[in-house]
N, C-alpha and C. Protein backbone atom coordinates (compact mmCIF):
# COMPACT_ATOMS: atom_id res chain seq x y z
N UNK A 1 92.16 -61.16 -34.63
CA UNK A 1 91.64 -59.95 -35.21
C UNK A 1 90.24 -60.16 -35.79
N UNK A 2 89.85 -61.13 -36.28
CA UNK A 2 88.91 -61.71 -36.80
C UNK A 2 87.48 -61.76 -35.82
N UNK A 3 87.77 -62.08 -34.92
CA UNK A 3 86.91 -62.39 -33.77
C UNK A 3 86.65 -61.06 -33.00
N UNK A 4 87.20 -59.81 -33.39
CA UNK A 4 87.52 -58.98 -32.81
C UNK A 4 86.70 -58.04 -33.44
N UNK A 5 86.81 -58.14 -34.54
CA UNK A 5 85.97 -57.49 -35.99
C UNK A 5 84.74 -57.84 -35.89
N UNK A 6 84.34 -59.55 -35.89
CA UNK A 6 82.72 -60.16 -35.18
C UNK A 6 82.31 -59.42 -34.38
N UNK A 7 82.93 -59.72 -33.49
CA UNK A 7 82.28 -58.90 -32.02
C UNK A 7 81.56 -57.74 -31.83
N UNK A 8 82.46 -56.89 -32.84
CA UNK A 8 82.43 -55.25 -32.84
C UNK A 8 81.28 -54.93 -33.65
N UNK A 9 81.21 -56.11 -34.82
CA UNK A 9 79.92 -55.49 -35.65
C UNK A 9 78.61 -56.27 -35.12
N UNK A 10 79.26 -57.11 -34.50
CA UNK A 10 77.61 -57.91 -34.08
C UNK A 10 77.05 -57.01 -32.74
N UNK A 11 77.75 -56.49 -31.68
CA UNK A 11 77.60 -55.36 -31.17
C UNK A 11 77.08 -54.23 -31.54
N UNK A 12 77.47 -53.61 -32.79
CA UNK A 12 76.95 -52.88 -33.18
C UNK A 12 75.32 -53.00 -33.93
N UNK A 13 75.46 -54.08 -34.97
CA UNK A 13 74.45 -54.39 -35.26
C UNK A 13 72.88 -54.57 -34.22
N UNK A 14 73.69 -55.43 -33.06
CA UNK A 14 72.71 -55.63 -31.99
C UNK A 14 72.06 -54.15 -31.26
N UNK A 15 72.92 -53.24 -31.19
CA UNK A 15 73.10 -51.75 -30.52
C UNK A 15 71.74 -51.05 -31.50
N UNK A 16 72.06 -50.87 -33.06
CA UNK A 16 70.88 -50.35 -33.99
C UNK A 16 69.66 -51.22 -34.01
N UNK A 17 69.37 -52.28 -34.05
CA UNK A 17 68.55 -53.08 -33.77
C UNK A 17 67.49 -52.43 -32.69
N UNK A 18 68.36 -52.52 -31.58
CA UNK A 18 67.51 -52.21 -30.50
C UNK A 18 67.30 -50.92 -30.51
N UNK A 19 67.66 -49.99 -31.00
CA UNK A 19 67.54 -48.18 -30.85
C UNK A 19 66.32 -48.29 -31.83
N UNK A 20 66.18 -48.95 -32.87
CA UNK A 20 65.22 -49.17 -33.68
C UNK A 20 63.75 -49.68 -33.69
N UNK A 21 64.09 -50.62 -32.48
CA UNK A 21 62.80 -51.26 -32.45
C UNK A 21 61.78 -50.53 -31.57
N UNK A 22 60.53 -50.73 -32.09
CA UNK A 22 59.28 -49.97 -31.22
C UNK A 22 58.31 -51.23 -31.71
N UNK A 23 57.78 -50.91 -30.06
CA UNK A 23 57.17 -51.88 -29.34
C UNK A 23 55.52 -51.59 -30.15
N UNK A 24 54.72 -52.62 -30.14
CA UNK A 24 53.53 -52.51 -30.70
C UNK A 24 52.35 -53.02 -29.19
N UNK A 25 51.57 -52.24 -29.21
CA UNK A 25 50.74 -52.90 -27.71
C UNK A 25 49.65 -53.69 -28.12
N UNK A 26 49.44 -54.33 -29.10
CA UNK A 26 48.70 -55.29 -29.83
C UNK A 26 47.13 -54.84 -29.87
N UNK A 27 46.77 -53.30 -29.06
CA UNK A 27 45.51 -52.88 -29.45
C UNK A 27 45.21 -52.72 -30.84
N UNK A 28 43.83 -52.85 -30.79
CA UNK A 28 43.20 -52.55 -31.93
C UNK A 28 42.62 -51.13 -32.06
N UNK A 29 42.90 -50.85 -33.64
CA UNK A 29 42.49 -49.49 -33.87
C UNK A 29 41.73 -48.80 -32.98
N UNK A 30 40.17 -49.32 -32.94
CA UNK A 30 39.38 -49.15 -32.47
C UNK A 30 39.47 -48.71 -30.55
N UNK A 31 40.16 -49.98 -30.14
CA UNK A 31 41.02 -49.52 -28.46
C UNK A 31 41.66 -48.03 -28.21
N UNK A 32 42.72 -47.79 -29.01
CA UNK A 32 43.54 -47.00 -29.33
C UNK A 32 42.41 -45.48 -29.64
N UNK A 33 41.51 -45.92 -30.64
CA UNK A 33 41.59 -44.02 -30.85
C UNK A 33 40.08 -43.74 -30.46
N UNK A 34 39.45 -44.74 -29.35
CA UNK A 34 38.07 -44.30 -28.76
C UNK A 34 38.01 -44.18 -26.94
N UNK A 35 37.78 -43.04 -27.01
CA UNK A 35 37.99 -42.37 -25.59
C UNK A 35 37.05 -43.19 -24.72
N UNK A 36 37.15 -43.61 -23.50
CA UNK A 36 36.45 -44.12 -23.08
C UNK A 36 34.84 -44.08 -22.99
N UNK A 37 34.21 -44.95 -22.74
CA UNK A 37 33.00 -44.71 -22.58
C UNK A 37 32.53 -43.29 -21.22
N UNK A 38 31.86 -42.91 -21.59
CA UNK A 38 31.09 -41.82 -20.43
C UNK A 38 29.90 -42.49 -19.81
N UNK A 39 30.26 -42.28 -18.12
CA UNK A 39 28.82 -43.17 -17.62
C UNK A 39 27.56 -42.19 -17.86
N UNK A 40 26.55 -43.02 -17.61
CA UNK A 40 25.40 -42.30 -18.01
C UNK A 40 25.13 -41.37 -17.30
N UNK A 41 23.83 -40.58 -17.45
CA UNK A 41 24.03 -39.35 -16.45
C UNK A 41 22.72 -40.11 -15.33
N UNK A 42 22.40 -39.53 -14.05
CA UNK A 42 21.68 -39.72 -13.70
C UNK A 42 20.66 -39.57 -13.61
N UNK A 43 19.36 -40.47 -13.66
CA UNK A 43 18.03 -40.64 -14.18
C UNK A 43 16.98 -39.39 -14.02
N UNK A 44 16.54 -38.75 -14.39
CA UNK A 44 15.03 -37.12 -14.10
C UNK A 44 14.58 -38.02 -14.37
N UNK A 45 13.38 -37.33 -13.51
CA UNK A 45 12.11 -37.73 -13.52
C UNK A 45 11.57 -37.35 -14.55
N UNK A 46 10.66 -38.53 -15.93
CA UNK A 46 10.33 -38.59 -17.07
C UNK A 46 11.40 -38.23 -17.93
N UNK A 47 12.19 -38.51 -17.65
CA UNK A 47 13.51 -38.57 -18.85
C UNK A 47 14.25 -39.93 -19.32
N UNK A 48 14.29 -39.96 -20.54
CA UNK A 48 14.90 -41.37 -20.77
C UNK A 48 15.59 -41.09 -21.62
N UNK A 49 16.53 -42.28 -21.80
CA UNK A 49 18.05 -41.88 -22.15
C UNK A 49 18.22 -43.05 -23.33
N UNK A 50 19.35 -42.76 -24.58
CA UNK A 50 19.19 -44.10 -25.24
C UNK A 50 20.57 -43.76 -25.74
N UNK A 51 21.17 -44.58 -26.32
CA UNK A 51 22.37 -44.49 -26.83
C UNK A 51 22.39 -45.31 -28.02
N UNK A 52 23.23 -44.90 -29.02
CA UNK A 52 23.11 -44.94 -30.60
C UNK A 52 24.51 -45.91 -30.72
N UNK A 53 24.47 -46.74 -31.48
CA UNK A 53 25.39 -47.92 -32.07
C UNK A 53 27.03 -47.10 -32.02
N UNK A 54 27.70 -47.99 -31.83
CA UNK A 54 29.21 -47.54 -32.12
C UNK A 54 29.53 -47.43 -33.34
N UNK A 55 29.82 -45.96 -33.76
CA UNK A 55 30.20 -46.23 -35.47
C UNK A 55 31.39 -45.98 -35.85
N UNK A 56 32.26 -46.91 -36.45
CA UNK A 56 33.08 -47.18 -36.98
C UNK A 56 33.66 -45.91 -38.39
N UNK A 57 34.49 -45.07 -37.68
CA UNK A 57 34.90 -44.39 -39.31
C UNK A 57 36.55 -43.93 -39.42
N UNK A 58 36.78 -43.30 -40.49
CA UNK A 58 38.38 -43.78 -40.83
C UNK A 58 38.70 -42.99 -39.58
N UNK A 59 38.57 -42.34 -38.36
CA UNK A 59 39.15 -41.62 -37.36
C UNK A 59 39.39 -42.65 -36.36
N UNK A 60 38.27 -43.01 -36.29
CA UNK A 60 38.06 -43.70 -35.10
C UNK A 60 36.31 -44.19 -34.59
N UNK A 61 36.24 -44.73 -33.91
CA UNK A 61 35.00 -45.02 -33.07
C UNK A 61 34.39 -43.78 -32.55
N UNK A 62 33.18 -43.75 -33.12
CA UNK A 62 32.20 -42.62 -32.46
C UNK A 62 30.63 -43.11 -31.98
N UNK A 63 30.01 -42.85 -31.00
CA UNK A 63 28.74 -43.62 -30.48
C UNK A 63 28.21 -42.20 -29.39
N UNK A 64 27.20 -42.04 -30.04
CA UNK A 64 26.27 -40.99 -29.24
C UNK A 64 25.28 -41.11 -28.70
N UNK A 65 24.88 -40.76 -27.23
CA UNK A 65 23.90 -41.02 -26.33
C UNK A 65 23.16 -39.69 -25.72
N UNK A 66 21.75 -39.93 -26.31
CA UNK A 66 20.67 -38.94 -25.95
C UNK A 66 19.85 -38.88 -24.20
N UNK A 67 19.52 -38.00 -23.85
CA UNK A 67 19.02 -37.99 -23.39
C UNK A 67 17.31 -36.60 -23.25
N UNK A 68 16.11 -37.79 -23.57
CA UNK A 68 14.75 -37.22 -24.04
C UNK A 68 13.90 -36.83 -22.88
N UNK A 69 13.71 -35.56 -23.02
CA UNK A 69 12.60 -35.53 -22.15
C UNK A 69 11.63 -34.51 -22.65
N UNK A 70 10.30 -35.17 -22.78
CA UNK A 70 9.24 -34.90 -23.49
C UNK A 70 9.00 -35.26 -24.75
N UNK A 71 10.16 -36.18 -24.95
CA UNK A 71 10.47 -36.75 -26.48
C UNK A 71 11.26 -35.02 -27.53
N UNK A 72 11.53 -34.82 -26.58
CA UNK A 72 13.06 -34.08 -27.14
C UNK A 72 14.57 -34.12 -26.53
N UNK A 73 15.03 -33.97 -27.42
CA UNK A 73 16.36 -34.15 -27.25
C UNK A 73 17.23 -32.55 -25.55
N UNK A 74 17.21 -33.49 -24.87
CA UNK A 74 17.84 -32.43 -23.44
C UNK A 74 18.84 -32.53 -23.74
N UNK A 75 19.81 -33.67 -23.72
CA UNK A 75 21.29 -33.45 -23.73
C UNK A 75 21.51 -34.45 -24.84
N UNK A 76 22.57 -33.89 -25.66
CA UNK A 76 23.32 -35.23 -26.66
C UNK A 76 24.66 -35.22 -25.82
N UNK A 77 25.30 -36.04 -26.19
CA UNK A 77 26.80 -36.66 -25.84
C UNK A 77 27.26 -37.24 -26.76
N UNK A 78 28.68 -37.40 -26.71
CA UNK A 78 29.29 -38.65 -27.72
C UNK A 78 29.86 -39.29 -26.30
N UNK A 79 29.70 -40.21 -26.52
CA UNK A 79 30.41 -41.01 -25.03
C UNK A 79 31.91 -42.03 -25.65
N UNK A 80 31.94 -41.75 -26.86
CA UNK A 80 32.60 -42.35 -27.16
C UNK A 80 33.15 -41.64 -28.92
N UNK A 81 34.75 -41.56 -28.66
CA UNK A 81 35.05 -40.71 -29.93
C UNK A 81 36.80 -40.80 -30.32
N UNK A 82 37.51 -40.55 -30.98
CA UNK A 82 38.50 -40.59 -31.08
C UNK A 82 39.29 -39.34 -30.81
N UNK A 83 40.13 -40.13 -30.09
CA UNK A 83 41.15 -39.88 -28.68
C UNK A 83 42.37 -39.72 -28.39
N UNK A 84 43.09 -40.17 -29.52
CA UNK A 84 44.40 -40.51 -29.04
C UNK A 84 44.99 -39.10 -28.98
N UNK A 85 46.03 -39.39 -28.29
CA UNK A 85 46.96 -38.06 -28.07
C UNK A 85 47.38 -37.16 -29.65
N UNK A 86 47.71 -35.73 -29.49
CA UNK A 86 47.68 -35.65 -30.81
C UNK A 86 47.14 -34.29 -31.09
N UNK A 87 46.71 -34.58 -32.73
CA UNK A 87 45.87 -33.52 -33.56
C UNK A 87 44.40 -34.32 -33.61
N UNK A 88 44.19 -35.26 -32.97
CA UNK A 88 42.56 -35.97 -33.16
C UNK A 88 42.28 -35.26 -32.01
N UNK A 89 42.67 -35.59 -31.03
CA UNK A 89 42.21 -34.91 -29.32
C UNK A 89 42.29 -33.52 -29.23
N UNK A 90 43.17 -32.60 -30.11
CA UNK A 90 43.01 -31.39 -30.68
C UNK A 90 41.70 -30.99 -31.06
N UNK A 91 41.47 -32.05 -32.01
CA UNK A 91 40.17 -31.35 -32.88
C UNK A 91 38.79 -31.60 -32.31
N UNK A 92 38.88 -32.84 -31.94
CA UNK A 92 37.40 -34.02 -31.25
C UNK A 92 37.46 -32.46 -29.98
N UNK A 93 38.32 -32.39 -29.45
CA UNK A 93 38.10 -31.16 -27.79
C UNK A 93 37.33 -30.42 -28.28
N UNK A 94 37.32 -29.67 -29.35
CA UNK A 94 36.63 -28.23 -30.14
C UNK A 94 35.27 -28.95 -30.61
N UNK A 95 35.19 -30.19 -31.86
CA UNK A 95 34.35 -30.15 -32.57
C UNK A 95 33.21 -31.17 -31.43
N UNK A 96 33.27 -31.84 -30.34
CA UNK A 96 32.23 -32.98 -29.84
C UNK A 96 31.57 -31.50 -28.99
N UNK A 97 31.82 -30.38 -28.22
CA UNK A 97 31.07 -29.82 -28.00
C UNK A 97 29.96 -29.33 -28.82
N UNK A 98 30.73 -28.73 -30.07
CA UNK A 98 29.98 -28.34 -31.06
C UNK A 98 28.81 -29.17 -31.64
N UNK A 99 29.06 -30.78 -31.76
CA UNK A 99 28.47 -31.42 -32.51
C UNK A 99 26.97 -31.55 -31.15
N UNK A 100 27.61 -31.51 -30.09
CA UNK A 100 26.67 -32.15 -28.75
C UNK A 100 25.44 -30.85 -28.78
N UNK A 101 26.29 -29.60 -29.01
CA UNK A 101 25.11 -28.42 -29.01
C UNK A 101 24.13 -28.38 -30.21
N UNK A 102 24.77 -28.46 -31.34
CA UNK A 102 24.17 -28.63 -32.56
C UNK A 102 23.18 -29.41 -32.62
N UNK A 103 22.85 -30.75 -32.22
CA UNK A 103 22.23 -32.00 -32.22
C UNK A 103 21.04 -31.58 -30.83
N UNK A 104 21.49 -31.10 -29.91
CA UNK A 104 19.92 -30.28 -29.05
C UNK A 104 19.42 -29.31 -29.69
N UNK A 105 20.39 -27.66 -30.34
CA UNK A 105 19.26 -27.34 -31.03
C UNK A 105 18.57 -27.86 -32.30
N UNK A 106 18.76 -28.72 -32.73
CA UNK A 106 18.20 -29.01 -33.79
C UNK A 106 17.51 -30.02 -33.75
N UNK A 107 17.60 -30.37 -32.60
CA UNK A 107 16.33 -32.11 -32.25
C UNK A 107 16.27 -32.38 -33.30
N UNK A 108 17.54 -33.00 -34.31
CA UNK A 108 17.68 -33.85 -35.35
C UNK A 108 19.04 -34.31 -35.30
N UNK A 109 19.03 -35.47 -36.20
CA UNK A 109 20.70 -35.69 -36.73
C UNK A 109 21.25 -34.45 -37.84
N UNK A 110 20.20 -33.67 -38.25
CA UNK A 110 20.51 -32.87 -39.49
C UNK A 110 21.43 -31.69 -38.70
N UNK A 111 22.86 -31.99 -38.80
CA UNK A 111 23.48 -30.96 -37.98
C UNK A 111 24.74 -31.03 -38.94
N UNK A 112 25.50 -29.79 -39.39
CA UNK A 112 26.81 -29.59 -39.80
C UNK A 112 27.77 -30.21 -39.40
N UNK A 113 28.53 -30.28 -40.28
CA UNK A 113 29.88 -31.34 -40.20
C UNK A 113 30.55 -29.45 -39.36
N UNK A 114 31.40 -29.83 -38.20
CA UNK A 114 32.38 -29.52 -37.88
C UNK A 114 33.93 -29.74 -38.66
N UNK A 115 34.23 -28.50 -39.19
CA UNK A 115 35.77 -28.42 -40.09
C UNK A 115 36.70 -28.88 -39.38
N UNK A 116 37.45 -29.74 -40.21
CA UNK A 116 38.45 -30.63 -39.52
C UNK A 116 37.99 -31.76 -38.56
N UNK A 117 36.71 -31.69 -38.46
CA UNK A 117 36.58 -33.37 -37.85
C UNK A 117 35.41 -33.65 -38.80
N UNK A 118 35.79 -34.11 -40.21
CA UNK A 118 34.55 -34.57 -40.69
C UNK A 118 34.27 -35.87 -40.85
N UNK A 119 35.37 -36.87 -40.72
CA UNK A 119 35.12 -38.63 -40.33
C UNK A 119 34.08 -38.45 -39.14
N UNK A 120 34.12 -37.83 -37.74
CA UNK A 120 33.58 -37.88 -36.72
C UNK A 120 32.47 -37.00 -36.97
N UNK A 121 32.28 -35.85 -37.52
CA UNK A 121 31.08 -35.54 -37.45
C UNK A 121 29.79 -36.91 -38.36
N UNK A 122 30.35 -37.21 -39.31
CA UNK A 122 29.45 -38.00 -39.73
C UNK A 122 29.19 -39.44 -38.89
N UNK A 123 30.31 -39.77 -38.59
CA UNK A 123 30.01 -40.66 -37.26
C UNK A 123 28.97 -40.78 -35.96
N UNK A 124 29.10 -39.28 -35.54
CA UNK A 124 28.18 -38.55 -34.35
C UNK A 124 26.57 -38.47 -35.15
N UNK A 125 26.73 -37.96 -36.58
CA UNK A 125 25.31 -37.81 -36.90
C UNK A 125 24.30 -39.27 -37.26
N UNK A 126 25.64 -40.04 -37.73
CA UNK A 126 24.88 -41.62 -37.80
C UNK A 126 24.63 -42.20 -36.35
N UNK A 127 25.46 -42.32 -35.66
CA UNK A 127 25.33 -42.74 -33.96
C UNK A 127 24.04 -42.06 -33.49
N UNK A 128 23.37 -40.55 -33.57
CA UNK A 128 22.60 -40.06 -33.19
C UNK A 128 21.18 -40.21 -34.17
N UNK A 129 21.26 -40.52 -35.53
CA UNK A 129 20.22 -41.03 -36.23
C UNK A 129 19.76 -42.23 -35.66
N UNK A 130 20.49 -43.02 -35.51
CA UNK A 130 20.22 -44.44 -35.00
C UNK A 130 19.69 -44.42 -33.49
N UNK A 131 20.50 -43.10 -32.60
CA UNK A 131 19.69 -43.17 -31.36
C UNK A 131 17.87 -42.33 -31.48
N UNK A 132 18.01 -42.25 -32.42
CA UNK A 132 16.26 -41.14 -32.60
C UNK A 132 15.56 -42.30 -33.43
N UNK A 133 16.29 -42.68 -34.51
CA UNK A 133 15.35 -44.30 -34.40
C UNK A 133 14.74 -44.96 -33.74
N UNK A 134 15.71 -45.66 -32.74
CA UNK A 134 15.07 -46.23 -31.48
C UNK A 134 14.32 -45.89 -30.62
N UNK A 135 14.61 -44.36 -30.52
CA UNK A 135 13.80 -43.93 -29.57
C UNK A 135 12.22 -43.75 -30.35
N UNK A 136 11.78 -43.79 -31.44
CA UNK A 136 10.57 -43.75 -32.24
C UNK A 136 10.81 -41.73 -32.52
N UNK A 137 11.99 -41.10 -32.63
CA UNK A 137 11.62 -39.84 -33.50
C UNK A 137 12.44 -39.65 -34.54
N UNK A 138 11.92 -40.46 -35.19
CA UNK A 138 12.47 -39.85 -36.96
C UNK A 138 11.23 -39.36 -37.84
């Protein structure tokens, strides 16, 4: 009876154990909630393109890439933003257009935080300060 009783609870025990356990995929934050990179676009004539540091904020990874012609801003992008499935990919869908239009008309980083993505908007506006740095327009 004894052995019978073992069995049954170590079975069981083993049974919750495993219904319990979830698997970890050993990515890092950063892996996990930044959408892939976007390839660049292809080269116009007198247009040059620069892309702004990966910035690190409590959402996720955000890194924005300009593209200048005439030494203004033609297209912004985030080529990189947080992603994961969810209410982030909810919000980043709505607010990276917004932030991408905002940042051409305003041929500045000086652009509004988008509601509900404000880790990433400030992310996008530092990523894009840093790309107008480099490029020599601040």
């Amino acid at each position: 009876m004894g052995r019978i009783s073992f069995a049954l609870l170590s079975t069981v025990a083993v049974l919750v154990l495993l219904f319990g356990y979830r698997t970890s995929t050993g990515e890092s934050a950063e892996q996990v909630q930044a959408a892939p990179a976007v390839p660049a676009p292809a080269p116009v004539a007198g247009a040059r393109t620069v892309t702004g540091p990966a910035v690190t904020t409590s959402r996720g990874v955000v890194q924005v890439r300009i593209t200048l012609q005439d030494n203004k801003i033609s297209v912004s992008e985030a080529v990189r933003f947080p992603n994961e499935p969810g209410r982030h990919r909810e919000i980043n869908s709505r607010a990276i257009p917004q932030l991408n239009a905002q940042a051409v008309r305003a041929q500045s980083a000086d652009i509004d935080a988008v509601t509900g993505a404000t880790a990433t908007s400030q992310g996008y506006r530092d990523s894009l300060q840093a790309a107008l740095d480099e490029a020599g327009l601040t």
